[in-house]
Protein backbone atom coordinates (compact mmCIF):
# COMPACT_ATOMS: atom_id res chain seq x y z
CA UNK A 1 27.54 -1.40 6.80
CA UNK A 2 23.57 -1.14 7.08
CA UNK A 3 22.62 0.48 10.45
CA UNK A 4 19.52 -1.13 11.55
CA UNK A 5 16.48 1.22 12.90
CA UNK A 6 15.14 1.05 16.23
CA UNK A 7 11.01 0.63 16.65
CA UNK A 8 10.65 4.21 17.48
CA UNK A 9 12.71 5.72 14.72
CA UNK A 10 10.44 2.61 12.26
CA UNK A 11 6.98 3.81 14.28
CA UNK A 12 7.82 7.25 13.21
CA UNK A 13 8.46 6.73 9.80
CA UNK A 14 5.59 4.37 9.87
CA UNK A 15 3.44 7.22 11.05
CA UNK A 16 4.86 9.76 8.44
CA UNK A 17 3.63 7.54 5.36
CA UNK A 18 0.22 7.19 7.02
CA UNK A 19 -0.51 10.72 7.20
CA UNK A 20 0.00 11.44 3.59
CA UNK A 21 -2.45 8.79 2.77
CA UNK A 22 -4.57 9.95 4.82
CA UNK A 23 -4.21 13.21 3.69
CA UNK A 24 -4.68 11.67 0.19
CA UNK A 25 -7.98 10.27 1.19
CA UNK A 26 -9.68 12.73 2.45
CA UNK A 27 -8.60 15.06 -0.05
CA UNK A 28 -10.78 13.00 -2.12
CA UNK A 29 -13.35 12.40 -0.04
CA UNK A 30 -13.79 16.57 0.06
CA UNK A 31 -13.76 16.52 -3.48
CA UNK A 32 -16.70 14.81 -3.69
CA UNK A 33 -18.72 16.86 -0.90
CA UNK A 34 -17.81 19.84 -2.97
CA UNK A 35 -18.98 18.12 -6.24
CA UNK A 36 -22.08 17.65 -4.41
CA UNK A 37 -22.85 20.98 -3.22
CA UNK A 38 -21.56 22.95 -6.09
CA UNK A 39 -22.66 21.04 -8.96
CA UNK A 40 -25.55 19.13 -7.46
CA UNK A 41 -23.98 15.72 -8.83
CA UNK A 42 -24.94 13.50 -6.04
CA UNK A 43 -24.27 10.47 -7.71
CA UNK A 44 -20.46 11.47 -8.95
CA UNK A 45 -20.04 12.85 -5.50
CA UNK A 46 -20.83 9.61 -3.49
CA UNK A 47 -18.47 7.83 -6.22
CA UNK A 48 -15.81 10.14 -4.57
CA UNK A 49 -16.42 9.69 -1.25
CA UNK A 50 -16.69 5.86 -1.63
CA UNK A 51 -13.37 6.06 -3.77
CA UNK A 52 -11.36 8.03 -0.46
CA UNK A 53 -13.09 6.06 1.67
CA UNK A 54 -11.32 2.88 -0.14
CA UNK A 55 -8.06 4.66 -0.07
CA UNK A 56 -8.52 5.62 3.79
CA UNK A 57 -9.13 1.80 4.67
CA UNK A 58 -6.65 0.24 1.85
CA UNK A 59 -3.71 2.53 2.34
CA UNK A 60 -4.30 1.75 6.48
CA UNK A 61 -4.49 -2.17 6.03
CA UNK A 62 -1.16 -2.67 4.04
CA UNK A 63 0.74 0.15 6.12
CA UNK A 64 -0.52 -1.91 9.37
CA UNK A 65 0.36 -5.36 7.85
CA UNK A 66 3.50 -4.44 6.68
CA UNK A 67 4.97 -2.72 9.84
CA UNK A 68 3.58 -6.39 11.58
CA UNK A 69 6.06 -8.30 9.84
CA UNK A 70 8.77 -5.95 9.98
CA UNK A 71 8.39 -6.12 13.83
């Protein structure tokens, strides 16, 4: 027999998977700063920081969505 979740234990989980996307994205994002500064590569840098910036806002739209329709 399944035992169902209650919102706070789902919020909390919820909040666990966020952080290590967020994590993920700026990890990414600082990647690119350092690419900038220590190898002068602007342009690869702002590639970078567009690409966590993409993951920041992608990762947060589906993790939002999909706790809305579990709730």
């Amino acid at each position: 027999m399944k035992k169902r979740m209650t919102e706070q234990q789902e919020f909390e989980i919820m909040k666990l998977v966020l952080d290590k996307f967020l994590w993920l994205g700026f990890i990414i994002m600082g990647y690119g700063v350092w690419k900038m500064i220590s190898e002068a590569a602007v342009s690869a840098g702002i590639y970078h920081l567009i690409t966590g910036i993409v993951v920041l806002v992608l990762f947060s739209v589906i993790i939002v969505r999909e706790y809305e329709v579990l709730r």
